[in-house]
Protein backbone atom coordinates (compact mmCIF):
# COMPACT_ATOMS: atom_id res chain seq x y z
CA UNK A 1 0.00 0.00 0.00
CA UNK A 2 1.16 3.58 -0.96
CA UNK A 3 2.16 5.89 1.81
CA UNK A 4 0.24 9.15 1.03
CA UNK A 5 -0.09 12.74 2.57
CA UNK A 6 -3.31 14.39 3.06
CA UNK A 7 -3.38 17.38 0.45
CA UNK A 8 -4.75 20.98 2.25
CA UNK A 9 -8.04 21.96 0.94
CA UNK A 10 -8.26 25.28 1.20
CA UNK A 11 -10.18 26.29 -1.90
CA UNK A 12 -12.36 29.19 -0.36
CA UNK A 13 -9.31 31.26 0.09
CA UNK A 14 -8.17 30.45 -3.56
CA UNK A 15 -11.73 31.55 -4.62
CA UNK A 16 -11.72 34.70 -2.61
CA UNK A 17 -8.17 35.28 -3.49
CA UNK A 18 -8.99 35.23 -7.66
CA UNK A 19 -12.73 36.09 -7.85
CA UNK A 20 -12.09 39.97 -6.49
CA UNK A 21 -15.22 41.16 -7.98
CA UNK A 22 -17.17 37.85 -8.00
CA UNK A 23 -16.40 36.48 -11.90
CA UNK A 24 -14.95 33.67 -12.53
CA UNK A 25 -14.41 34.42 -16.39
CA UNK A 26 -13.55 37.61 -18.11
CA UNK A 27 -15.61 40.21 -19.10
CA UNK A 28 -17.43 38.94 -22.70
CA UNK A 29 -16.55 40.53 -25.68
CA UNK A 30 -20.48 40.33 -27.37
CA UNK A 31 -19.09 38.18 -30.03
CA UNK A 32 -20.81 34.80 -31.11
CA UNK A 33 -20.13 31.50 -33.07
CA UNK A 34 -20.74 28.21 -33.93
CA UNK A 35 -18.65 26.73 -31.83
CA UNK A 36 -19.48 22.94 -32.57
CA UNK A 37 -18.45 23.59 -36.36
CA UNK A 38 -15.30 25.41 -34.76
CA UNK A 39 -14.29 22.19 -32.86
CA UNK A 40 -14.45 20.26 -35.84
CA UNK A 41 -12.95 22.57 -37.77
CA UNK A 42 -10.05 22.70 -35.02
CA UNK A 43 -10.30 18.75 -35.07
CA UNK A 44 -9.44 18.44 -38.67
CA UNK A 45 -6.72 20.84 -38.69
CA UNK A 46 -4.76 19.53 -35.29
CA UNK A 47 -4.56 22.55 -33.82
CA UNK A 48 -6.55 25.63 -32.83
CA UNK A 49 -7.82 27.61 -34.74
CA UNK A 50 -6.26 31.13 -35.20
CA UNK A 51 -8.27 34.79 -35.20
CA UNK A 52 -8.87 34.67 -38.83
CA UNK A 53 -10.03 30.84 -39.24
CA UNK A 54 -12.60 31.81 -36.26
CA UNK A 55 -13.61 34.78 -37.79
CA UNK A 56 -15.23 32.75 -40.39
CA UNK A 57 -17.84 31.13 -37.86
CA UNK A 58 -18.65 34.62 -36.04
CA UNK A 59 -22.39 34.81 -35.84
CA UNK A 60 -23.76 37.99 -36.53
């Protein structure tokens, strides 16, 4: 049997440390797309996608 440590839990001070105003994301920029045809885009290619290969699934 493996000897093993307890690890701390302290995760409301990590919260409360990062989530200063309450958000857990950034603010959004209003911009929309289809992101299920950007995954498989991004699937295809191997790789993400960059700004202008997004661009082309930007809902407006």
């Amino acid at each position: 049997m493996l000897a093993m440590t307890e690890k701390s839990t302290e995760y409301e001070y990590d919260i409360a440390y990062y989530a200063t105003d309450s958000r857990l994301t950034g603010e959004p920029d209003g911009k929309r797309y289809e992101w299920r045809k950007m995954i498989e885009r991004s699937k295809e290619l191997g790789r993400p996608l960059t700004e202008e290969e997004a661009e082309e699934f930007r809902v407006e």
